[in-house]
Protein backbone atom coordinates (compact mmCIF):
# COMPACT_ATOMS: atom_id res chain seq x y z
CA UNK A 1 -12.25 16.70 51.41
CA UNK A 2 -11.79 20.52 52.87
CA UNK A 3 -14.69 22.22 54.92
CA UNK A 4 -15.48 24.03 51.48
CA UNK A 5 -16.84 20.65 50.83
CA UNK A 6 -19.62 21.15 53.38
CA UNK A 7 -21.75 18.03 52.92
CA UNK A 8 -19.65 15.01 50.99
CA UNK A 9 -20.70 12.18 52.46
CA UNK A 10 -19.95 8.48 51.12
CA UNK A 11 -22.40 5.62 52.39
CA UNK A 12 -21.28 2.21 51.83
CA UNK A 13 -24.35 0.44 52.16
CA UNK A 14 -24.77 -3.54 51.17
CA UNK A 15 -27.53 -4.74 50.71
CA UNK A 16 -26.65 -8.43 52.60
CA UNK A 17 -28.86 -11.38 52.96
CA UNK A 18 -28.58 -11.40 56.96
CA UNK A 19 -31.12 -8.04 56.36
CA UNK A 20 -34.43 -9.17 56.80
CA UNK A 21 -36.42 -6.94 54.43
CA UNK A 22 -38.98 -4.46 56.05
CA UNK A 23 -42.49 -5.19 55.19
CA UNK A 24 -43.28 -1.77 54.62
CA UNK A 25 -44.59 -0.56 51.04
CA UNK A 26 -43.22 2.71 50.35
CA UNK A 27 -46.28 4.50 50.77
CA UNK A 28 -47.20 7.19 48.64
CA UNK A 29 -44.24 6.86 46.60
CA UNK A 30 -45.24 4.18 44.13
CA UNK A 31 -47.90 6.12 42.18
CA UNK A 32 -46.89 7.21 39.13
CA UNK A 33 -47.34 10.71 38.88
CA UNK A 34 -44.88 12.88 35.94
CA UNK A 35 -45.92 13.11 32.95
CA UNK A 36 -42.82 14.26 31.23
CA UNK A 37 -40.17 11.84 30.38
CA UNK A 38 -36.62 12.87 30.52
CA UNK A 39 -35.25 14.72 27.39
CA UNK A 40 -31.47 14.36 27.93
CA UNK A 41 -30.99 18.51 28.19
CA UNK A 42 -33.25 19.80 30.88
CA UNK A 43 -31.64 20.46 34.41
CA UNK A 44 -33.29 20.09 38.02
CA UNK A 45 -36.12 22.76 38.64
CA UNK A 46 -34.25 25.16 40.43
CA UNK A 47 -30.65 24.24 39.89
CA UNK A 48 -29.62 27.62 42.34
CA UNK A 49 -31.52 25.99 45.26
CA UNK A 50 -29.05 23.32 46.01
CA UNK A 51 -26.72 21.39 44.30
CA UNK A 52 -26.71 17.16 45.04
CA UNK A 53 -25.77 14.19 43.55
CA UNK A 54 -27.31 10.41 44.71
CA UNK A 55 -25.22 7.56 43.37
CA UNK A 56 -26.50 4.47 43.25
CA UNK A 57 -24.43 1.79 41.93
CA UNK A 58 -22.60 -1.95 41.97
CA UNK A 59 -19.80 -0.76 40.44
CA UNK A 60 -16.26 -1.45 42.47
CA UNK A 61 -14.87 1.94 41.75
CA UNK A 62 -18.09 4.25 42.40
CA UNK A 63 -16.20 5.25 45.61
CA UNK A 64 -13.22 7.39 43.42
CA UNK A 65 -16.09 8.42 40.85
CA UNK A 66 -18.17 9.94 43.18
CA UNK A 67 -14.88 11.25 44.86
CA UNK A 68 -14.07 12.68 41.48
CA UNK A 69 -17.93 14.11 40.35
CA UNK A 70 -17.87 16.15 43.92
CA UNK A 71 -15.07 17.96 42.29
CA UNK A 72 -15.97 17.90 39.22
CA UNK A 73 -19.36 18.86 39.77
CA UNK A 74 -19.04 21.31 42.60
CA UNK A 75 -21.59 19.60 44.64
CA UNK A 76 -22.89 20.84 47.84
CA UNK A 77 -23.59 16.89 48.72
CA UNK A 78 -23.33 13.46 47.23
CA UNK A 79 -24.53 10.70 48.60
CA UNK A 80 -23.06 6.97 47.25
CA UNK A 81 -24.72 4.21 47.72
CA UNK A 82 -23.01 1.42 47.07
CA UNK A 83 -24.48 -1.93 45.93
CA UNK A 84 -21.58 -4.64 46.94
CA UNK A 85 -20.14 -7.53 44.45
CA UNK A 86 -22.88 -10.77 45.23
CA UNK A 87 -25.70 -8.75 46.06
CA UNK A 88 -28.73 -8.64 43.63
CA UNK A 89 -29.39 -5.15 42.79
CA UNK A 90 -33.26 -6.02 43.69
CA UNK A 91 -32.18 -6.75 46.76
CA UNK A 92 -30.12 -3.33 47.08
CA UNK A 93 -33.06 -1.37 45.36
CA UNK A 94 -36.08 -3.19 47.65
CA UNK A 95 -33.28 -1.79 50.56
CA UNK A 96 -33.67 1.46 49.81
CA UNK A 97 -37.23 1.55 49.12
CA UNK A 98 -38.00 0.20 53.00
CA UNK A 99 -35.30 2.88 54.32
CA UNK A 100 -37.39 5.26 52.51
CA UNK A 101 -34.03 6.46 50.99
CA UNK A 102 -36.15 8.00 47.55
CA UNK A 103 -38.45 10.10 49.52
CA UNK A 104 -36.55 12.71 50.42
CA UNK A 105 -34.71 13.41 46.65
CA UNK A 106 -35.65 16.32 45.04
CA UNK A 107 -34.15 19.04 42.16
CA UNK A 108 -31.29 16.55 41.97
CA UNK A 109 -28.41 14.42 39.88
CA UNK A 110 -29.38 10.77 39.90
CA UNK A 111 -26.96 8.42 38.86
CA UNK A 112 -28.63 5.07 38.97
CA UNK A 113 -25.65 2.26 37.80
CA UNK A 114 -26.15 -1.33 37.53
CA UNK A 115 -23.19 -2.73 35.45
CA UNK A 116 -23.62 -5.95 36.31
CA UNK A 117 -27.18 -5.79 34.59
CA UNK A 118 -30.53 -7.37 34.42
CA UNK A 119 -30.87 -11.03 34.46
CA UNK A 120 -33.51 -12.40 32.52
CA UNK A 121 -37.16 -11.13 33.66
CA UNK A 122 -40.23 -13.59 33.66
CA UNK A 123 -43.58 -11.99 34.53
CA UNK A 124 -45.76 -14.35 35.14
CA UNK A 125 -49.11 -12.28 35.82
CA UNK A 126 -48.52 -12.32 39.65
CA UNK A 127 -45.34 -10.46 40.02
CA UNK A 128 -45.17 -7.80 37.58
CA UNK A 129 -44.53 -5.20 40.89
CA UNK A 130 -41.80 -7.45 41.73
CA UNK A 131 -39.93 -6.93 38.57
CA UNK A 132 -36.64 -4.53 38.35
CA UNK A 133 -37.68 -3.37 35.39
CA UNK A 134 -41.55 -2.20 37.10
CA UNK A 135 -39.22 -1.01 40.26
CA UNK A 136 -37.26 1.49 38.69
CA UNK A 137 -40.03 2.95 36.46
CA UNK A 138 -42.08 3.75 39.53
CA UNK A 139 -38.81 4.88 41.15
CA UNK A 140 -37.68 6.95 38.24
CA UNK A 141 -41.26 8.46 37.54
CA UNK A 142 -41.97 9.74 40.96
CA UNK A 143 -37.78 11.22 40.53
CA UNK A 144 -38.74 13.21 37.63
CA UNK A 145 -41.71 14.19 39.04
CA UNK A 146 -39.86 15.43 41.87
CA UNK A 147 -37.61 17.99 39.28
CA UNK A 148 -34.60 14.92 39.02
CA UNK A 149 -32.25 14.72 36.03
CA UNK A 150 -31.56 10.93 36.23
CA UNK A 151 -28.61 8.86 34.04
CA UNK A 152 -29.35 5.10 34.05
CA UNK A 153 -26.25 2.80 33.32
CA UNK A 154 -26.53 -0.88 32.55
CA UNK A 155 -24.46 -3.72 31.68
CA UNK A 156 -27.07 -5.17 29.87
CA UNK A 157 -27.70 -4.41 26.43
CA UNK A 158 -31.49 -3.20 26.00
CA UNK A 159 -31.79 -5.71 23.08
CA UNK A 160 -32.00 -8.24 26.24
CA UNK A 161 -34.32 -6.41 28.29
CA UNK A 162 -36.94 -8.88 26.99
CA UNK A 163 -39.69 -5.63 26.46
CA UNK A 164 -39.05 -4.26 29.94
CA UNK A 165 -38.00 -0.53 28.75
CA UNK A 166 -40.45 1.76 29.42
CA UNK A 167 -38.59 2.71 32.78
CA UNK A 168 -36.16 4.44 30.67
CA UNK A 169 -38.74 7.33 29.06
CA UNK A 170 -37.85 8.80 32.57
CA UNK A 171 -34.26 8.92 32.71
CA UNK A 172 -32.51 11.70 30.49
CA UNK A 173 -29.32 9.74 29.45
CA UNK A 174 -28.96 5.75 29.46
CA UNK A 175 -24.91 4.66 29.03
CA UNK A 176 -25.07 1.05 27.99
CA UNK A 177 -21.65 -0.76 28.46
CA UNK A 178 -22.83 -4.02 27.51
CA UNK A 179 -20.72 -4.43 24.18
CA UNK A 180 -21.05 -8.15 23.45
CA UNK A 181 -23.90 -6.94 21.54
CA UNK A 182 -21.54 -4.81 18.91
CA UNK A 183 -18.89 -7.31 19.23
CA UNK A 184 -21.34 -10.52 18.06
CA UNK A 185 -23.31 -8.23 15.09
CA UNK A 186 -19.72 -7.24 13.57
CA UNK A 187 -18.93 -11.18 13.23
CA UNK A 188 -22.21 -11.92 12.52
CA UNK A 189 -22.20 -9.22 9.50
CA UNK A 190 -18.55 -10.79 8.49
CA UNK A 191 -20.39 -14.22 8.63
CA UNK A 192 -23.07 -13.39 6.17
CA UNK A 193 -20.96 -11.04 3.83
CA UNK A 194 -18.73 -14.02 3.71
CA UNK A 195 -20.95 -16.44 2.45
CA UNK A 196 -22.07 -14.23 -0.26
CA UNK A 197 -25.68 -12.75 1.18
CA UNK A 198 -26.48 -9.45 2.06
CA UNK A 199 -27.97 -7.73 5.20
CA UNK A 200 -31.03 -7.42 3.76
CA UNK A 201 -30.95 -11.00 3.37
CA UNK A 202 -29.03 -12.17 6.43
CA UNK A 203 -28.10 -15.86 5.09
CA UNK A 204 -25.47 -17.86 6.91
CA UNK A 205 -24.07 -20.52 4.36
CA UNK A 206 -20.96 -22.80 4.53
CA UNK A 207 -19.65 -21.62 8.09
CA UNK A 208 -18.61 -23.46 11.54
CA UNK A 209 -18.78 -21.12 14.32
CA UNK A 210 -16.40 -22.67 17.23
CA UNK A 211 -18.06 -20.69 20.73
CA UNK A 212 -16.53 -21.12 24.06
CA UNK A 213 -18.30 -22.03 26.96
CA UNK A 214 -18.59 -19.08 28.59
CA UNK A 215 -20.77 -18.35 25.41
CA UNK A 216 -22.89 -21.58 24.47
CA UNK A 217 -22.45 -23.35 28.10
CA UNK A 218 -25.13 -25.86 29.19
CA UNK A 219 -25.76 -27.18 25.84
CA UNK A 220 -24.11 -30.40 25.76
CA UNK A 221 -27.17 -32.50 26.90
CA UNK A 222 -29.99 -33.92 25.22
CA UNK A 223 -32.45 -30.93 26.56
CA UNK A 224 -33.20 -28.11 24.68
CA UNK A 225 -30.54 -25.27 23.80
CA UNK A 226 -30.71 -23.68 27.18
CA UNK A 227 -27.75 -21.00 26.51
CA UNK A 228 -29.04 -17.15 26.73
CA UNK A 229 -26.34 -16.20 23.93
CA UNK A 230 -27.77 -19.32 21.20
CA UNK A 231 -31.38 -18.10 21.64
CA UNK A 232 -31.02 -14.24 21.78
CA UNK A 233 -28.61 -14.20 19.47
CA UNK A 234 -27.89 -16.81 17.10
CA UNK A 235 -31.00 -18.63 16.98
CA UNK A 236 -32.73 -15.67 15.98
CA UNK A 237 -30.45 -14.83 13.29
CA UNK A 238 -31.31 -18.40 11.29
CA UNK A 239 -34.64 -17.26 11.71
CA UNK A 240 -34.42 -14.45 10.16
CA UNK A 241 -32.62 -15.74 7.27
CA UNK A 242 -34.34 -18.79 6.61
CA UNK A 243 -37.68 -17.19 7.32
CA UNK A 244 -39.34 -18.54 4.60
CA UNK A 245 -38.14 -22.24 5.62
CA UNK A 246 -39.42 -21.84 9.06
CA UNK A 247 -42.55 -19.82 9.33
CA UNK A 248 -45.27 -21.97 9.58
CA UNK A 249 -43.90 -24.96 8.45
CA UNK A 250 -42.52 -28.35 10.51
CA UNK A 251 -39.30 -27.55 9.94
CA UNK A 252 -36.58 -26.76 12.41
CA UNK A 253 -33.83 -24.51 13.02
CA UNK A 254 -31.20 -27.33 12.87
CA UNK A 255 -32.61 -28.93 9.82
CA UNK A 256 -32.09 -25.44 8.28
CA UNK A 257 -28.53 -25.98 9.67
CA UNK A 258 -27.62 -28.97 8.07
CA UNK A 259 -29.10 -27.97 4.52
CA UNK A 260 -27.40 -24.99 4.58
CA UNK A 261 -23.70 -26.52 5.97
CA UNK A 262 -24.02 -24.38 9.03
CA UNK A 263 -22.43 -25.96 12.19
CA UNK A 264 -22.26 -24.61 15.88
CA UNK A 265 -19.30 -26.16 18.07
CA UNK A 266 -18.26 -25.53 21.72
CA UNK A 267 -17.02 -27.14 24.71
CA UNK A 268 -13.63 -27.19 22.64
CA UNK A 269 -11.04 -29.16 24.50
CA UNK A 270 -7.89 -30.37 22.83
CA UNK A 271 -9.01 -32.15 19.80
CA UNK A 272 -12.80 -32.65 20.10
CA UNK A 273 -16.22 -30.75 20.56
CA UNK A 274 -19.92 -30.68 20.99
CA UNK A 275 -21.91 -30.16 17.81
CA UNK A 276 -24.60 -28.45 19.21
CA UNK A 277 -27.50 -28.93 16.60
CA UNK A 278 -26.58 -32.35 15.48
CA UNK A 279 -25.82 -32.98 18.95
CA UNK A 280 -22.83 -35.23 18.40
CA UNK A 281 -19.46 -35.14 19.90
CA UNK A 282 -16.89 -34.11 17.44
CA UNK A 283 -12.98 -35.81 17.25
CA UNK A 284 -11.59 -33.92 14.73
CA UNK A 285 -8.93 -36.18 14.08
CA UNK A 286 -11.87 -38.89 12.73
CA UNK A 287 -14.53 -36.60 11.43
CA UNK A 288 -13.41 -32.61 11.50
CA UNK A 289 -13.07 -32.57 7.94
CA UNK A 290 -16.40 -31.44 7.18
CA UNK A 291 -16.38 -28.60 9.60
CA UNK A 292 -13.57 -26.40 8.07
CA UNK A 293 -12.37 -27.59 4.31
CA UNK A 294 -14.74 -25.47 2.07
CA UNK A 295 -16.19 -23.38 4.92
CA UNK A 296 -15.44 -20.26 6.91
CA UNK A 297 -14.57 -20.76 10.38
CA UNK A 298 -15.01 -17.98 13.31
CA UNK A 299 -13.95 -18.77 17.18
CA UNK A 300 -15.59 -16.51 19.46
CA UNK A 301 -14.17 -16.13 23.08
CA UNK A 302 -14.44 -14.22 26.10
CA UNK A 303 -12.50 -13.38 29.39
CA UNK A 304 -15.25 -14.59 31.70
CA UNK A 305 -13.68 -18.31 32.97
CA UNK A 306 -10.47 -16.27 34.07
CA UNK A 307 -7.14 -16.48 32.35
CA UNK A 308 -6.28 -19.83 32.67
CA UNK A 309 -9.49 -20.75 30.93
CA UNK A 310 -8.83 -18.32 28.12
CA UNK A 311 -5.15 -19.01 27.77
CA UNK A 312 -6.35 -22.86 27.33
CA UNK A 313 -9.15 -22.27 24.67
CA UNK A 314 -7.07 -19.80 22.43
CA UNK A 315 -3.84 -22.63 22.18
CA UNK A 316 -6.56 -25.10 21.27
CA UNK A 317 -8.21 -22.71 18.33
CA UNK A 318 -5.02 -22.13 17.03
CA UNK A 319 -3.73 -25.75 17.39
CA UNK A 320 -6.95 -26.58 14.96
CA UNK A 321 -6.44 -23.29 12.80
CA UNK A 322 -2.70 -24.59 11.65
CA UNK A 323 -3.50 -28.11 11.75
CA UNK A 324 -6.03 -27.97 8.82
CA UNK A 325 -4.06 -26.81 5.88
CA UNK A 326 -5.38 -24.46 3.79
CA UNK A 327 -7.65 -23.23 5.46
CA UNK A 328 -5.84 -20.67 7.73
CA UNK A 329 -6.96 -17.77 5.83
CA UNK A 330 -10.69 -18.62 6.16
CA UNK A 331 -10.33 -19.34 10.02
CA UNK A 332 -11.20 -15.92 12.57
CA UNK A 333 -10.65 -15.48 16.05
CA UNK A 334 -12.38 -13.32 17.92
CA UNK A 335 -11.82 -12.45 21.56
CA UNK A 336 -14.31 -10.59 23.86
CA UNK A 337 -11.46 -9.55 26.12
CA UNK A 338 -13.37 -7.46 28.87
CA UNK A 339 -11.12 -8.72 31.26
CA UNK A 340 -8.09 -7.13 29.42
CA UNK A 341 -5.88 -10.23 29.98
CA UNK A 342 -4.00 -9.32 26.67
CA UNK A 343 -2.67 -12.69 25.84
CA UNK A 344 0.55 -12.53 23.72
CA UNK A 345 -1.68 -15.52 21.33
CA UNK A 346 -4.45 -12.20 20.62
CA UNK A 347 -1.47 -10.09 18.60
CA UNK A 348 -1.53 -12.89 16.05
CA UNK A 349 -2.85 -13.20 12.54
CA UNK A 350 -6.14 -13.32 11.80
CA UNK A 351 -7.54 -12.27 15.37
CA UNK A 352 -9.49 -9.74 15.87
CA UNK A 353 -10.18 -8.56 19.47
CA UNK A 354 -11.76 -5.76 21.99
CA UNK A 355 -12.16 -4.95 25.07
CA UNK A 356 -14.84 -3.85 27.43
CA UNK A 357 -16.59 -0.43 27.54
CA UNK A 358 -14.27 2.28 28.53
CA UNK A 359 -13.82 4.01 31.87
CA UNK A 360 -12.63 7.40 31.00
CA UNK A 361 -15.79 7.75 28.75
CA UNK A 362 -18.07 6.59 31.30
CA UNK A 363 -16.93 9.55 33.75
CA UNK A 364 -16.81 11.45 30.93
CA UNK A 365 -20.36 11.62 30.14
CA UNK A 366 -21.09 11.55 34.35
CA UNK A 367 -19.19 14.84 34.30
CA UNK A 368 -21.18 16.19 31.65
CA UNK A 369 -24.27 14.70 32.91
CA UNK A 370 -23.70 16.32 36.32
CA UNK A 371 -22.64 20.09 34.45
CA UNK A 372 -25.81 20.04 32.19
CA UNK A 373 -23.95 19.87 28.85
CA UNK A 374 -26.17 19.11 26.02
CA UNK A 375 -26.14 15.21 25.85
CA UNK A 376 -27.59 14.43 22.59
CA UNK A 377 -24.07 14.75 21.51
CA UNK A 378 -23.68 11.29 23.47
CA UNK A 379 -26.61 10.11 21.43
CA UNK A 380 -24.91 7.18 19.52
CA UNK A 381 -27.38 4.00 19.58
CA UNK A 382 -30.84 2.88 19.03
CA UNK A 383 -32.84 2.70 22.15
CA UNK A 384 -36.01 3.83 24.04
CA UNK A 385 -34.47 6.66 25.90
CA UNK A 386 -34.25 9.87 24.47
CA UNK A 387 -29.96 9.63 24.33
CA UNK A 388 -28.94 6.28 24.44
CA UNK A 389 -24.96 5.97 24.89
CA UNK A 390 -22.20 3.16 23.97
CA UNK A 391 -18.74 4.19 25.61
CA UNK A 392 -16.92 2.47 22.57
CA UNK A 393 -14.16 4.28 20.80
CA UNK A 394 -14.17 2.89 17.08
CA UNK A 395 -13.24 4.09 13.83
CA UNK A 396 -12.31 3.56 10.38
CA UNK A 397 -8.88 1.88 10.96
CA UNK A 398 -11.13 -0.26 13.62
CA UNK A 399 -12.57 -4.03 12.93
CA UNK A 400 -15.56 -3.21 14.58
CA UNK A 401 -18.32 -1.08 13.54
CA UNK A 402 -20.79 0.89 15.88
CA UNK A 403 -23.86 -0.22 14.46
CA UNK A 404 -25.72 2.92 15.74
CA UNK A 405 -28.33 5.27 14.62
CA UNK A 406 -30.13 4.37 11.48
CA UNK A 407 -26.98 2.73 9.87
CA UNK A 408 -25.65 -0.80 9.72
CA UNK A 409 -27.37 -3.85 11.13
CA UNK A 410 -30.99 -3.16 11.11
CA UNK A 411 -32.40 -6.75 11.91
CA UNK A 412 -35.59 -7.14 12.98
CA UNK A 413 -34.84 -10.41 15.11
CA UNK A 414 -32.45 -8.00 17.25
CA UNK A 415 -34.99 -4.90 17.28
CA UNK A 416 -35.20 -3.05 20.90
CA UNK A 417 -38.88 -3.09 20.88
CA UNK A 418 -40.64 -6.40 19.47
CA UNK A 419 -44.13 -6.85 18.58
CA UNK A 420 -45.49 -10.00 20.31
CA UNK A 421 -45.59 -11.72 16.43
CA UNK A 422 -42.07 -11.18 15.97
CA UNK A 423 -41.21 -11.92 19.88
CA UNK A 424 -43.04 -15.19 19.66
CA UNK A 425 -41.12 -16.35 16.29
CA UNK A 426 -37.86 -14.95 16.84
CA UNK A 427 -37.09 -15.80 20.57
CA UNK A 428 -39.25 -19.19 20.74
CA UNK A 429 -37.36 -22.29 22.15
CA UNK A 430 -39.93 -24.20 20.00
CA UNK A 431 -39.15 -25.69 16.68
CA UNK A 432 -35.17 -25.50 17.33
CA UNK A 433 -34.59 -29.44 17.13
């Protein structure tokens, strides 16, 4: 950086568990005081006065970013603060609100990035101020106040926020590269087109689903389904469609199941698996039969477990694809390869893939975050912030859809914002066995 650059500055601060955590309160700064959210067009106050950039973030290559926005952005300072790989980001956040780090912002850039995202937030009366969630909207408010233009980015899709969103009426711009949400509604919709229903309707009929365990892990046991992907995401669906079977009535989600020839398998290894909802282990050399002749099939994988994992789990899906004649062309694989391992086994037939949000349009938007371009261009998914972003390039010629604004899925067991009727049905882990 050249002394044009008069104030570039990048702080690598982790937040590290041998830190024992000030007991001081922030004074002054929790209150919340704007009263304007952020509108995704407005810049600082009085963008002449200075121009700064504070990046806050857990992402492994916010060092060249920032490197990059200084340039890009013509900044007179930015400040990184970096948010290393183990660390919670409360932990990193409850950091910086003992250094008093916030206080001094002002007519700035915030880039607040968290792509590792939330993890699942309980309030349980007596820690509501403990929350991330309750953090970062007293953070954010007091920012705005303060003449900020903040840009929130999560790796969490706000379908999971589990009602925590008001934070994000203060932030101007929130990029969501959590796309295992658009990745599981495209099969989803293929599911129920398949067997004949509409959207409207959102009936599953006549279908095995074959998960991994980096999807459905944990449920091989006689306790309740415990995996965050079966009860945010399938679960709900059956209760959507089968409303009228469940509401109110004794009946449960896998009785629905079984009625309806509906069948959830994971754990696959070689030539067997766990039957999740009849909670049975499956040999599919004895008793497979009934989970693919006269049904669709979809295998859904990820990257997660590493390469060796996914390498395993694809030659076993396609070992059980050929091996049941006929019913190859009614058998789908799809991959959630975030990882981009690219297996030579994902080019095949019949498999449908993607990979993880993209980089370049992540900066992208930064840059025009940072140069006050109009972002409501961005504006390409439902959410509680004014411009709510998915860095996903699809199209026509693509197999997945970006079920965005006012068009495709519209369920109302995946809505953004729940009532507490529809939270207590759809998400209950009542009435599943």
């Amino acid at each position: 950086m050249t002394d044009a650059r008069s104030m570039f500055r990048i702080r690598v601060l982790a937040a590290i568990s041998a830190i024992v955590m000030l007991v001081v309160a922030l004074f002054g700064f929790g209150a919340v005081k704007a009263d304007s959210a952020g509108n995704g067009e407005s810049a600082p106050s009085d963008p002449g006065l200075k121009r700064e950039l504070y990046y806050f973030s857990d992402y492994e290559g916010s060092q060249s970013f920032a490197a990059g926005l200084d340039v890009d952005g013509g900044f007179d300072k930015v400040e990184l603060y970096y948010c290393d790989q183990g660390t919670m980001y409360i932990d990193f956040i409850n950091l910086h609100l003992d250094l008093g780090t916030f206080n001094d912002i002002s007519d700035s850039y915030i880039i607040m990035e968290m792509r590792q995202g939330f993890s699942f937030q309980i309030d349980d009366g007596a820690n509501s101020d403990e929350l991330l969630p309750n953090k970062l909207k007293s953070i954010f408010a007091e920012l705005k106040n303060c003449g900020c233009k903040i840009m929130f980015v999560c790796g969490t899709d706000e379908s999971r926020f589990a009602g925590y969103t008001d934070f994000l009426e203060y932030v101007d711009i929130h990029v969501n590269t959590d796309l295992l949400n658009i990745f599981i509604q495209n099969i989803f919709v293929r599911a129920v087109s398949d067997g004949g229903s509409s959207q409207t309707e959102g009936k599953l009929t006549d279908c095995t689903f074959i998960f991994d365990q980096s999807i459905a892990y944990g449920v091989d046991s006689s306790e309740i389904v415990s995996s965050w992907f079966l009860r945010t995401y399938f679960i709900p669906l059956i209760r959507f469609g089968y409303y009228e079977e469940l509401y109110g009535t004794n009946s449960t989600v896998a009785e629905v199941m079984e009625a309806n020839n509906i069948s959830v398998l994971c754990n696959l290894s070689g030539n067997s698996c766990y039957d999740v909802f009849e909670q049975v282990t499956v040999d599919f050399d004895y008793n497979g039969d009934k989970y693919f002749y006269g049904r669709n099939v979809y295998a859904v994988g990820t990257s997660w477990y590493g390469d060796v994992y996914a390498y395993g789990w694809i030659q076993d899906v396609l070992y059980l694809r050929g091996n049941y004649e006929g019913c190859y062309n009614k058998f789908s694989v799809y991959i959630y390869d975030s990882d981009g391992y690219n297996l030579d086994e994902y080019c095949g037939s019949g498999i449908y893939t993607t990979t993880g949000a993209s980089i370049s349009l992540i900066y992208d938007v930064m840059v025009a975050f940072i140069n006050d371009e109009d972002l409501h261009a961005y504006n390409n998914y439902n959410g509680r912030c004014v411009v709510s972003y998915k860095p996903v390039t699809v199209g026509s010629d693509g197999w997945m859809i970006l079920f965005g604004l006012d068009e495709g899925l519209t369920l109302p067991c995946w809505q953004i914002i729940m009532d507490e009727n529809d939270a207590a049905y759809y998400l209950s882990g009542s009435g599943i066995f």
